[in-house]
N, C-alpha and C. Protein backbone atom coordinates (compact mmCIF):
# COMPACT_ATOMS: atom_id res chain seq x y z
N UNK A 1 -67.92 44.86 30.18
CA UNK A 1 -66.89 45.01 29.18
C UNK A 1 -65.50 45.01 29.83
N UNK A 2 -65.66 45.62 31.41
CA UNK A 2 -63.79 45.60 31.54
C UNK A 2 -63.67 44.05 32.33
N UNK A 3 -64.46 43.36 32.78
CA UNK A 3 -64.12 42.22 32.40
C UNK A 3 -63.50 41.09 31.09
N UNK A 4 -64.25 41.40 30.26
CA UNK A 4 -64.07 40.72 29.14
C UNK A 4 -62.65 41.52 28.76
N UNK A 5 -62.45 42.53 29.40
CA UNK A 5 -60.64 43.14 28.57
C UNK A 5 -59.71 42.28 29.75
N UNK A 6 -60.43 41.90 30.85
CA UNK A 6 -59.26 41.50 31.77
C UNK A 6 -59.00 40.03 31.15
N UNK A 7 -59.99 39.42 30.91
CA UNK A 7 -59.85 38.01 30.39
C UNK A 7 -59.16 37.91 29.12
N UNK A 8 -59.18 39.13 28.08
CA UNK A 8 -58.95 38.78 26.90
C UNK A 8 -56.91 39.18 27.10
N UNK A 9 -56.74 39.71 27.68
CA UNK A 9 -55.45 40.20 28.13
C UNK A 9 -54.27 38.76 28.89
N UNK A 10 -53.75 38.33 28.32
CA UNK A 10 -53.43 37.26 28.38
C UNK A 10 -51.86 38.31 30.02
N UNK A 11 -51.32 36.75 30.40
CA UNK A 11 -49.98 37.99 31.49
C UNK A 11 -48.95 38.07 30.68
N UNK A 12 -48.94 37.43 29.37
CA UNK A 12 -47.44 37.91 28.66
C UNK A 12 -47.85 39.27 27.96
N UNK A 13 -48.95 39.43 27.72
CA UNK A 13 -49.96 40.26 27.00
C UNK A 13 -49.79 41.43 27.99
N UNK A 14 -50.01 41.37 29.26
CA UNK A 14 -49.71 42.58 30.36
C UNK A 14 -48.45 43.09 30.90
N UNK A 15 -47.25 41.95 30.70
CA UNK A 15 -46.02 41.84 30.65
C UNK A 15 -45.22 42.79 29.80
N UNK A 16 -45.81 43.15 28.23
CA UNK A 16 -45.66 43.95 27.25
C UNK A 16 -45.63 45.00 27.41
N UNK A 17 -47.14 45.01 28.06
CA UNK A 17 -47.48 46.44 28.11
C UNK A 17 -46.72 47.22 29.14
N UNK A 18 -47.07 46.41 30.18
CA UNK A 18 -45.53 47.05 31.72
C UNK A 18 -44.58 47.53 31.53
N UNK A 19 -43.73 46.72 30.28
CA UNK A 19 -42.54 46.55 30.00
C UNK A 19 -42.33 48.06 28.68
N UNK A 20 -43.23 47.94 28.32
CA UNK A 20 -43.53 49.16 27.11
C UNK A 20 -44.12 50.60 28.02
N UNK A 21 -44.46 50.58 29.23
CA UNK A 21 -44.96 51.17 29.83
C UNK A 21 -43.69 52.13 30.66
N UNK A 22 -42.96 50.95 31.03
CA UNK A 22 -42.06 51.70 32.00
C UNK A 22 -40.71 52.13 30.92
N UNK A 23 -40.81 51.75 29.69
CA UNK A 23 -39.16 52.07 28.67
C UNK A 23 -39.63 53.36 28.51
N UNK A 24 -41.11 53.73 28.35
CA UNK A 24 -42.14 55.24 27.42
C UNK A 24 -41.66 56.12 28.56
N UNK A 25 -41.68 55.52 30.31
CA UNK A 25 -41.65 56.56 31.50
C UNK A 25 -40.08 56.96 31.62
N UNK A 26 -39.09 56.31 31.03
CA UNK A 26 -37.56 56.58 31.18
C UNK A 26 -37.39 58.41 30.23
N UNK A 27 -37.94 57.82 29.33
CA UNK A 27 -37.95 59.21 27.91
C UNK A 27 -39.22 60.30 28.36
N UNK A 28 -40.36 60.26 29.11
CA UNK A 28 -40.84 61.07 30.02
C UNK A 28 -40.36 62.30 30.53
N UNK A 29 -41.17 63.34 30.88
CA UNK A 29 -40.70 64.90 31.72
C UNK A 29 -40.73 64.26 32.47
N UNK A 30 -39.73 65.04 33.78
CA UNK A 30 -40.15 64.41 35.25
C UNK A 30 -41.18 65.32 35.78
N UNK A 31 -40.66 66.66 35.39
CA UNK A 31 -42.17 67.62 35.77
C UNK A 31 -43.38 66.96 35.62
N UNK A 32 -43.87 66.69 34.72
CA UNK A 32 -45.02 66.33 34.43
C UNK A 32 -45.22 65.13 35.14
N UNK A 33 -44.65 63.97 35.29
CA UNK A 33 -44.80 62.80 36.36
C UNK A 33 -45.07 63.14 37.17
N UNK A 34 -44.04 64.30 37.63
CA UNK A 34 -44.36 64.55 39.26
C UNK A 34 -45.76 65.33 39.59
N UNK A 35 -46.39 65.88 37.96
CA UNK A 35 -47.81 66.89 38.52
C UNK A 35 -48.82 65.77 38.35
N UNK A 36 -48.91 64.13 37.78
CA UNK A 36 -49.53 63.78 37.85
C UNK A 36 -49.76 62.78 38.83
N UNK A 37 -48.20 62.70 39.44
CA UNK A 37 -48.32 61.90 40.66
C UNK A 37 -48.95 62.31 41.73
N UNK A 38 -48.95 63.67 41.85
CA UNK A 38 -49.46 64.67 42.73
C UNK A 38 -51.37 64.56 42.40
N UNK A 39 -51.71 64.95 41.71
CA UNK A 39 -53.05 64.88 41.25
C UNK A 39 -53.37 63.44 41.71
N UNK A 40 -52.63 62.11 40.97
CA UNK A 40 -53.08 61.05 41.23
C UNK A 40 -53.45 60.55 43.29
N UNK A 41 -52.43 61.09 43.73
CA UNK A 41 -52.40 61.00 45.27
C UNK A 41 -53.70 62.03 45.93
N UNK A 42 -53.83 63.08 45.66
CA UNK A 42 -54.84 63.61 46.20
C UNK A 42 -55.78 62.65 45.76
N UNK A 43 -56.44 62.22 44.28
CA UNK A 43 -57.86 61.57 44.47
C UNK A 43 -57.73 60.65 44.67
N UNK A 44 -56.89 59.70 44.73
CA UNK A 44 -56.77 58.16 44.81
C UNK A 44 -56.98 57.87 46.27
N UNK A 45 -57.69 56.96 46.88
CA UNK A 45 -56.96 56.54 47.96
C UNK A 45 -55.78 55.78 48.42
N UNK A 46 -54.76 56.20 49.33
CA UNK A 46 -53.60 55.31 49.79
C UNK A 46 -54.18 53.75 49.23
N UNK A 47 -55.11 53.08 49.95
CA UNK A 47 -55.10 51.38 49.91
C UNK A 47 -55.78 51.01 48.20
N UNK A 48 -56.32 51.56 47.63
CA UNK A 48 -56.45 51.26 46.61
C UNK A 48 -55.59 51.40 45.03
N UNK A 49 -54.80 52.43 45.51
CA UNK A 49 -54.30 52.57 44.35
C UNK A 49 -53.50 51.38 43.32
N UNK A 50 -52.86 50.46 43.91
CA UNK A 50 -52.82 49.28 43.06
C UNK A 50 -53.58 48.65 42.53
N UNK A 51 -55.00 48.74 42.83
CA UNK A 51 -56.06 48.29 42.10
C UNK A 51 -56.46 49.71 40.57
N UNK A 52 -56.30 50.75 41.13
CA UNK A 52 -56.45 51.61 40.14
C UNK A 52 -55.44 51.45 39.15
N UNK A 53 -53.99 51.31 39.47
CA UNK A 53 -53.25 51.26 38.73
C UNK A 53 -53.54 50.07 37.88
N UNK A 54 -53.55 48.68 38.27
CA UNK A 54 -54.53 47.15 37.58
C UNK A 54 -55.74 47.68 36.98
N UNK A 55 -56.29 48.44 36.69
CA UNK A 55 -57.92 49.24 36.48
C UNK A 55 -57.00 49.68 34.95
N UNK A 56 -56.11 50.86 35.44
CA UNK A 56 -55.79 51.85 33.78
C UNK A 56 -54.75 50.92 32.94
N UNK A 57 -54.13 50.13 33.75
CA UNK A 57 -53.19 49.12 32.82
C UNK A 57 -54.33 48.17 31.50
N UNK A 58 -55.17 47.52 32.67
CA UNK A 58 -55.79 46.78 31.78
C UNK A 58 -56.91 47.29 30.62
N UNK A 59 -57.26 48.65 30.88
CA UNK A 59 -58.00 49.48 30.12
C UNK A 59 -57.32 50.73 29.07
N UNK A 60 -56.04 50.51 29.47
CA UNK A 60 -55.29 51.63 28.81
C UNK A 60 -54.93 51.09 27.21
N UNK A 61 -54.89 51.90 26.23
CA UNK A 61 -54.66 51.24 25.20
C UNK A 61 -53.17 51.52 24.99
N UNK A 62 -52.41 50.66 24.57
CA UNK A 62 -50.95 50.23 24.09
C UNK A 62 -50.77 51.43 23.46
N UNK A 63 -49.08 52.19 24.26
CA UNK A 63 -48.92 53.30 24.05
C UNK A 63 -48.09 52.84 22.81
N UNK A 64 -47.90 54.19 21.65
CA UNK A 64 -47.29 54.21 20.45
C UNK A 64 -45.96 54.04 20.93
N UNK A 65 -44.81 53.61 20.04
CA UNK A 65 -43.84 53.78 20.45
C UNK A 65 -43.39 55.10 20.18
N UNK A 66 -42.12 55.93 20.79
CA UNK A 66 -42.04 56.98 20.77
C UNK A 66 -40.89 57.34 19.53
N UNK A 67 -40.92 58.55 19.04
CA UNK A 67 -39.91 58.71 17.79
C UNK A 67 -38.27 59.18 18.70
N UNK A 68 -37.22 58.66 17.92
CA UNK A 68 -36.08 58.95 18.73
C UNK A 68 -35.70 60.31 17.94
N UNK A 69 -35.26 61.03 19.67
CA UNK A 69 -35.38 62.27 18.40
C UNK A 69 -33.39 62.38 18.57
N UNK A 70 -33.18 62.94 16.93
CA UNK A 70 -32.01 62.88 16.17
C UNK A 70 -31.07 63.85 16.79
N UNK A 71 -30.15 63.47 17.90
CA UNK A 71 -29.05 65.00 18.29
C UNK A 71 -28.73 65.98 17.15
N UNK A 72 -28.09 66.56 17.28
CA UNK A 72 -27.36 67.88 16.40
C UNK A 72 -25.88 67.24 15.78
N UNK A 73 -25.71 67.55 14.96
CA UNK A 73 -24.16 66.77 15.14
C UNK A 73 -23.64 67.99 15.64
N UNK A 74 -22.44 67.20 15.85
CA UNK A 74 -21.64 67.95 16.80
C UNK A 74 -20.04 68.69 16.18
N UNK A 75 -20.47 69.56 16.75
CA UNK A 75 -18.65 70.89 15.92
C UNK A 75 -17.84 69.72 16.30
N UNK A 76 -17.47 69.55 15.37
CA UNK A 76 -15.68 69.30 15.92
C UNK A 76 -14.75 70.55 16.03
N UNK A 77 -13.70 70.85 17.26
CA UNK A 77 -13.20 71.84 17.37
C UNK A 77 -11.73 71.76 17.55
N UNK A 78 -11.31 72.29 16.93
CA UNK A 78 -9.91 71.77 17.08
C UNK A 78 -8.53 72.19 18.23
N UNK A 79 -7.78 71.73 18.57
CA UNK A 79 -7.19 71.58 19.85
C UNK A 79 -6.91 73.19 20.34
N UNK A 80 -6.48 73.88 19.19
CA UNK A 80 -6.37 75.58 19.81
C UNK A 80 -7.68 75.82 20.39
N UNK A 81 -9.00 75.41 19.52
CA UNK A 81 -9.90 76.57 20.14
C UNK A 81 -10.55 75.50 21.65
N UNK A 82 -10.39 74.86 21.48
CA UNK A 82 -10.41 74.31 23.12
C UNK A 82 -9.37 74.55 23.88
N UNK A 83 -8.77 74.89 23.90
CA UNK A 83 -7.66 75.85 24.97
C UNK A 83 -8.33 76.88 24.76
N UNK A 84 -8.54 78.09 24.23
CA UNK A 84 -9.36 79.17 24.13
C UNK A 84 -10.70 79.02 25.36
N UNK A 85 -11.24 77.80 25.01
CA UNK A 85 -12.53 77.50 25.69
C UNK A 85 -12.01 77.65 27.02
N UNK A 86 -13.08 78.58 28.30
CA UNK A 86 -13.15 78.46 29.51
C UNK A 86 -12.77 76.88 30.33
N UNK A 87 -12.25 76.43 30.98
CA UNK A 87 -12.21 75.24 31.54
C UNK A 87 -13.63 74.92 32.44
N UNK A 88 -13.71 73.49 32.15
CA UNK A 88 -15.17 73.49 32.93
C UNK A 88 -15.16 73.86 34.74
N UNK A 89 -14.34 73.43 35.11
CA UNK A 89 -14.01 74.04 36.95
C UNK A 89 -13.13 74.95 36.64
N UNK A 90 -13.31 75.32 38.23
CA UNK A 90 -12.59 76.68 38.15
C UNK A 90 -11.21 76.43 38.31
N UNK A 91 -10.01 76.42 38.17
CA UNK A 91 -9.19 76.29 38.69
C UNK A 91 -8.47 76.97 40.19
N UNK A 92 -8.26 76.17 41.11
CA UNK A 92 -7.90 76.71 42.14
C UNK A 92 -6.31 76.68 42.66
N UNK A 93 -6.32 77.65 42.56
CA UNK A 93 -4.78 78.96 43.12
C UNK A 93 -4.31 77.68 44.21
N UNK A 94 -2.65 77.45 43.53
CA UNK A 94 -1.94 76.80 44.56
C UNK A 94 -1.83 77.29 46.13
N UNK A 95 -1.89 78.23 46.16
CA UNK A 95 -1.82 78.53 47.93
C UNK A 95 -3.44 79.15 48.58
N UNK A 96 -4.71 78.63 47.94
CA UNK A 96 -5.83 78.44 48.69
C UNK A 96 -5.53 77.27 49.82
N UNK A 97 -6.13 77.59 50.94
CA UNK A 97 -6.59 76.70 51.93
C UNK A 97 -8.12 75.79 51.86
N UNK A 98 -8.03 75.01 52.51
CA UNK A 98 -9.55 74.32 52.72
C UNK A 98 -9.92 74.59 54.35
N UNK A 99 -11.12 74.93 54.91
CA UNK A 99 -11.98 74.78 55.74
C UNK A 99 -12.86 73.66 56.35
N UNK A 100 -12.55 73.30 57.67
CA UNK A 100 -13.80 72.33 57.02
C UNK A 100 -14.35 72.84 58.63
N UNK A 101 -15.88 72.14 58.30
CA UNK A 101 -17.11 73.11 58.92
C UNK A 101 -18.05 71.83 59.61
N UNK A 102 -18.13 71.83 60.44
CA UNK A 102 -18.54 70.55 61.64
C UNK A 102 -20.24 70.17 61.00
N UNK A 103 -21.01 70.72 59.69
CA UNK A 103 -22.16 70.69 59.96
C UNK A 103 -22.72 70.91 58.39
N UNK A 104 -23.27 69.87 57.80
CA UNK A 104 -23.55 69.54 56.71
C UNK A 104 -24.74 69.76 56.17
N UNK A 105 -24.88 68.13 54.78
CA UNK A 105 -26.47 68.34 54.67
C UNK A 105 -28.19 67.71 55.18
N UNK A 106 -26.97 67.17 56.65
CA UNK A 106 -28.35 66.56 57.60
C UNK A 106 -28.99 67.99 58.61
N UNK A 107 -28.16 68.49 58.41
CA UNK A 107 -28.85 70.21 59.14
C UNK A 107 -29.52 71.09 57.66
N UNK A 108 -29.35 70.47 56.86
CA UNK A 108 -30.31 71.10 55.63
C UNK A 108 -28.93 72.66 55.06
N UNK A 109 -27.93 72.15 55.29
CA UNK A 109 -27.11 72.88 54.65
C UNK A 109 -26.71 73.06 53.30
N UNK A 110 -27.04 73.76 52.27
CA UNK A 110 -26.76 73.81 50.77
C UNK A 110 -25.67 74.52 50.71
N UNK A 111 -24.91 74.58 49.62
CA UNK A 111 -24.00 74.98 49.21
C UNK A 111 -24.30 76.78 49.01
N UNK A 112 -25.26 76.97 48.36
CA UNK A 112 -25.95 78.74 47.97
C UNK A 112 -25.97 79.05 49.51
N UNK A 113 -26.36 78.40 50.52
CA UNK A 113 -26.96 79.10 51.67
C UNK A 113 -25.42 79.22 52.20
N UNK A 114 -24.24 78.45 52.32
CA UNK A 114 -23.33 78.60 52.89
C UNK A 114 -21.99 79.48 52.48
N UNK A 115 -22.57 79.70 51.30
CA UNK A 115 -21.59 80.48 50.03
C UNK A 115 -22.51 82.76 50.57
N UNK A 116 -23.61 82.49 50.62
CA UNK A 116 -24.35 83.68 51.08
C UNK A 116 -23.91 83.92 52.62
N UNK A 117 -23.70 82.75 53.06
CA UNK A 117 -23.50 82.86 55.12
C UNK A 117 -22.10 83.71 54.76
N UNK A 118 -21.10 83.02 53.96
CA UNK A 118 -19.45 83.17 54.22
C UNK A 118 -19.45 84.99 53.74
N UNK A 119 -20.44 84.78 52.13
CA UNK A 119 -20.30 86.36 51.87
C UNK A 119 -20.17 87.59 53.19
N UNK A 120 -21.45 87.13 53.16
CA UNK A 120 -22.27 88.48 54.25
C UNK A 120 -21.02 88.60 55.51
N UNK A 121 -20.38 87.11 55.63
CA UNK A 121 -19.87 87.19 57.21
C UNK A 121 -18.52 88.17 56.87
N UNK A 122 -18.11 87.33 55.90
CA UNK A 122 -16.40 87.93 55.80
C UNK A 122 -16.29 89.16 54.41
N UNK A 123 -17.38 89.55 53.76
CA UNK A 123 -17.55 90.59 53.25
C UNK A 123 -16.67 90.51 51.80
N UNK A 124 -16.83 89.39 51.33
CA UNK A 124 -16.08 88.57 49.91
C UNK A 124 -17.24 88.96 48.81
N UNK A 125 -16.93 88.46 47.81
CA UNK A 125 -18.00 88.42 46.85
C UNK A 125 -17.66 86.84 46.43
N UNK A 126 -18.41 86.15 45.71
CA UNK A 126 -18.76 84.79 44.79
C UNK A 126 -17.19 84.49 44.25
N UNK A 127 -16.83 85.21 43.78
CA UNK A 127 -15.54 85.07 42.83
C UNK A 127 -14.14 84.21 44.01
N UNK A 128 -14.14 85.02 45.14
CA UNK A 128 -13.60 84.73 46.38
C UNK A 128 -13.47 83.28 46.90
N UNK A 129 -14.70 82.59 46.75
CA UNK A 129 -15.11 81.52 47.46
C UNK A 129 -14.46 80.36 45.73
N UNK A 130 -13.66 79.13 46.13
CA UNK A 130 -12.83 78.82 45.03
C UNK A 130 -13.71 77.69 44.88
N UNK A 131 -14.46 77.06 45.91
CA UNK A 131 -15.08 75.12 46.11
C UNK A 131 -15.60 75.00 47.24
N UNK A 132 -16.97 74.68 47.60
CA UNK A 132 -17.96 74.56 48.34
C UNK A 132 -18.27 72.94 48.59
N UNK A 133 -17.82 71.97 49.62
CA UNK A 133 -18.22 70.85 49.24
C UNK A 133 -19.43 70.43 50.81
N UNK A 134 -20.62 70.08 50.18
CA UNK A 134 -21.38 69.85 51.78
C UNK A 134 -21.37 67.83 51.15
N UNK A 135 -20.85 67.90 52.79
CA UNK A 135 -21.39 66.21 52.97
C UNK A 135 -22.39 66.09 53.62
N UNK A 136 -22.98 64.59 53.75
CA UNK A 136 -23.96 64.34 55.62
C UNK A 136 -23.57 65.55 56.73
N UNK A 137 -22.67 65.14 57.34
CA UNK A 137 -22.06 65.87 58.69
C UNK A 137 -21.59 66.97 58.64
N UNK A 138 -20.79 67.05 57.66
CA UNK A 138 -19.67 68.36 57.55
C UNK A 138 -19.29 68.83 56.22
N UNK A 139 -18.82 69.91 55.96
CA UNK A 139 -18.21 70.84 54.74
C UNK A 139 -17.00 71.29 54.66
N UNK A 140 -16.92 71.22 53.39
CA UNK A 140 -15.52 71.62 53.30
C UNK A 140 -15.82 73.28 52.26
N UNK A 141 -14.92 74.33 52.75
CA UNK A 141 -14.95 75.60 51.88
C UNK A 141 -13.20 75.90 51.51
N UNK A 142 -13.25 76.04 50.00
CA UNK A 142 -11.94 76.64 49.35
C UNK A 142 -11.85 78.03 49.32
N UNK A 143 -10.88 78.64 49.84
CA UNK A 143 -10.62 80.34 49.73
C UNK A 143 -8.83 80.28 49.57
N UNK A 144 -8.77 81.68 49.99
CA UNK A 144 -7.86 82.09 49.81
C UNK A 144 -7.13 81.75 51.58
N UNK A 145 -5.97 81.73 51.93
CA UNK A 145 -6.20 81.33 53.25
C UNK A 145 -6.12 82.71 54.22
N UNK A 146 -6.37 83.72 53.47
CA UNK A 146 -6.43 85.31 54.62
C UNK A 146 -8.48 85.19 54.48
N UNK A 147 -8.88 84.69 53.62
CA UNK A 147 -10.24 84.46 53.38
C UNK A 147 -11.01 83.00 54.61
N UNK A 148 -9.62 82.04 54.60
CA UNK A 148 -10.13 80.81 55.45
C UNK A 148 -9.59 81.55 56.72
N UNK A 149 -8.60 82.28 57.36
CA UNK A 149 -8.58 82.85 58.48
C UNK A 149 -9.40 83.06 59.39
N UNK A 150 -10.02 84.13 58.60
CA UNK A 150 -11.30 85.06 58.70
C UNK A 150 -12.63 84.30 59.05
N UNK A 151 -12.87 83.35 58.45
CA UNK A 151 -13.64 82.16 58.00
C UNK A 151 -13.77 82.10 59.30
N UNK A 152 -12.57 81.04 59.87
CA UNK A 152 -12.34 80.67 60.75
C UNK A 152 -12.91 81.29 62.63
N UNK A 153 -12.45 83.05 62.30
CA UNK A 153 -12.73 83.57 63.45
C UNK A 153 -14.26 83.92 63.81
N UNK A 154 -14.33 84.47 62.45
CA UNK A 154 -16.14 84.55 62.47
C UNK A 154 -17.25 83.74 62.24
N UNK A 155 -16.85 82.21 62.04
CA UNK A 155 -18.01 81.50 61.93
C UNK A 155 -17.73 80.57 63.46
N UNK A 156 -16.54 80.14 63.58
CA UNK A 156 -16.88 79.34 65.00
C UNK A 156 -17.80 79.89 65.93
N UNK A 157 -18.49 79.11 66.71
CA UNK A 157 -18.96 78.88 67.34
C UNK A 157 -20.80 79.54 67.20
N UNK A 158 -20.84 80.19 66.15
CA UNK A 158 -22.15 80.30 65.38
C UNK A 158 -22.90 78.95 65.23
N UNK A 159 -24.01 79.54 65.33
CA UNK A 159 -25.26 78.75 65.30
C UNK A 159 -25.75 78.63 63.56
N UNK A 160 -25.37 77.57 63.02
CA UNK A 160 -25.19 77.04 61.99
C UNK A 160 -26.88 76.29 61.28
N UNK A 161 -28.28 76.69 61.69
CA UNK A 161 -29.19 75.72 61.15
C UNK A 161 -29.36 74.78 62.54
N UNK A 162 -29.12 75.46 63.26
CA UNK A 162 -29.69 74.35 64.69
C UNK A 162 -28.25 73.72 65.29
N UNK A 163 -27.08 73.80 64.62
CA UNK A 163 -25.79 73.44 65.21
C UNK A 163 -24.72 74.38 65.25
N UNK A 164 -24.20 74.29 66.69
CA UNK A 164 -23.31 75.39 67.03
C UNK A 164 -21.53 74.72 66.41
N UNK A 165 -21.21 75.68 64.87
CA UNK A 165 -20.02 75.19 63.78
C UNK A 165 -18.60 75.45 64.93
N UNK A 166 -18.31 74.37 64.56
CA UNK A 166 -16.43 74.29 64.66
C UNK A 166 -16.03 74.58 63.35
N UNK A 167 -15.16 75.61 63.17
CA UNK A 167 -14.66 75.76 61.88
C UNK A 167 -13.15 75.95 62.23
N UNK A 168 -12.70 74.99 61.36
CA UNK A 168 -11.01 74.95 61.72
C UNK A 168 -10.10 74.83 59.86
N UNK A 169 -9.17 74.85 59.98
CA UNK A 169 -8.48 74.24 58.66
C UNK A 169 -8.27 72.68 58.38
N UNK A 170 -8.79 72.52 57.52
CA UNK A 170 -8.81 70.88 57.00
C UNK A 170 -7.94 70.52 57.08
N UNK A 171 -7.88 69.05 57.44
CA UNK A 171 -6.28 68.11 57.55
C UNK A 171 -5.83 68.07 56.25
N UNK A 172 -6.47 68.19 54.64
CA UNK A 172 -6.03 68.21 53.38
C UNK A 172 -4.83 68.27 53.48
């Protein structure tokens, strides 16, 4: 029988389905992809799985199309109460300084882990710290500049995630 479905399955006929296959995976959880990609990799073997995948395509029956689901409409709000509204960034204080920090996110540096390093070091709280930016190589941190000072004295030459930080004031 799964012969006779491979024959009866024409390639514009499989073309459809691919094509209907991969628009259904855009509107998809990713959670759930990712628990079945996981499941699928443990039993599958590495060299076969394109044949499995050719196996459930040609045996799978043509997924429904999916219902679009209808947003909310939306408040309109008028220009006072968006001034009222919080701004989406924070705004940062004309006389903050920038930092920048020899050691990024190829040493597995996040922003939470470097925002917790600066706390603990210079004894700030969250509110303190104005903009956290990690690149590849290096970071940049917004404070106050008696906050980037400080920064400065107590993180150089620390062992940063496997790299010993230069921390100086940004050319900004």
């Amino acid at each position: 029988m799964e012969k006779e479905n491979a024959k009866e399955l024409s390639e514009e006929e499989l073309a459809s389905r691919i094509s209907t296959l991969l628009s259904g995976m855009k509107s998809a959880d990713p959670e759930e992809l990712e628990r079945v990609k996981s499941i699928v990799k443990k039993n599958v073997p590495f060299f076969t799985r394109s044949a499995f995948l050719a196996y459930l395509l040609v045996n799978a029956r043509t997924p429904r199309p999916e219902k679009k689901m209808e947003r909310p409409a939306r408040k309109e709000t008028s220009n006072a109460e968006q001034q009222k509204e919080e701004p989406r960034k924070p705004q940062i204080p004309e006389d903050a300084k920038t930092i920048y920090i020899d050691v990024g996110k190829m040493k597995h540096l996040y922003p939470k882990d470097l925002s917790r390093r600066i706390q603990a070091e210079l004894g700030i709280t969250r509110d303190d710290i104005y903009q956290i930016r990690i690149h590849d190589k290096y970071s940049f941190v917004t404070m106050s500049e008696e906050n980037c000072q400080k920064a400065i004295e107590k993180l150089s030459g620390q062992d940063i995630n496997g790299r010993i930080a230069k921390v100086t004031f940004s050319n900004k």
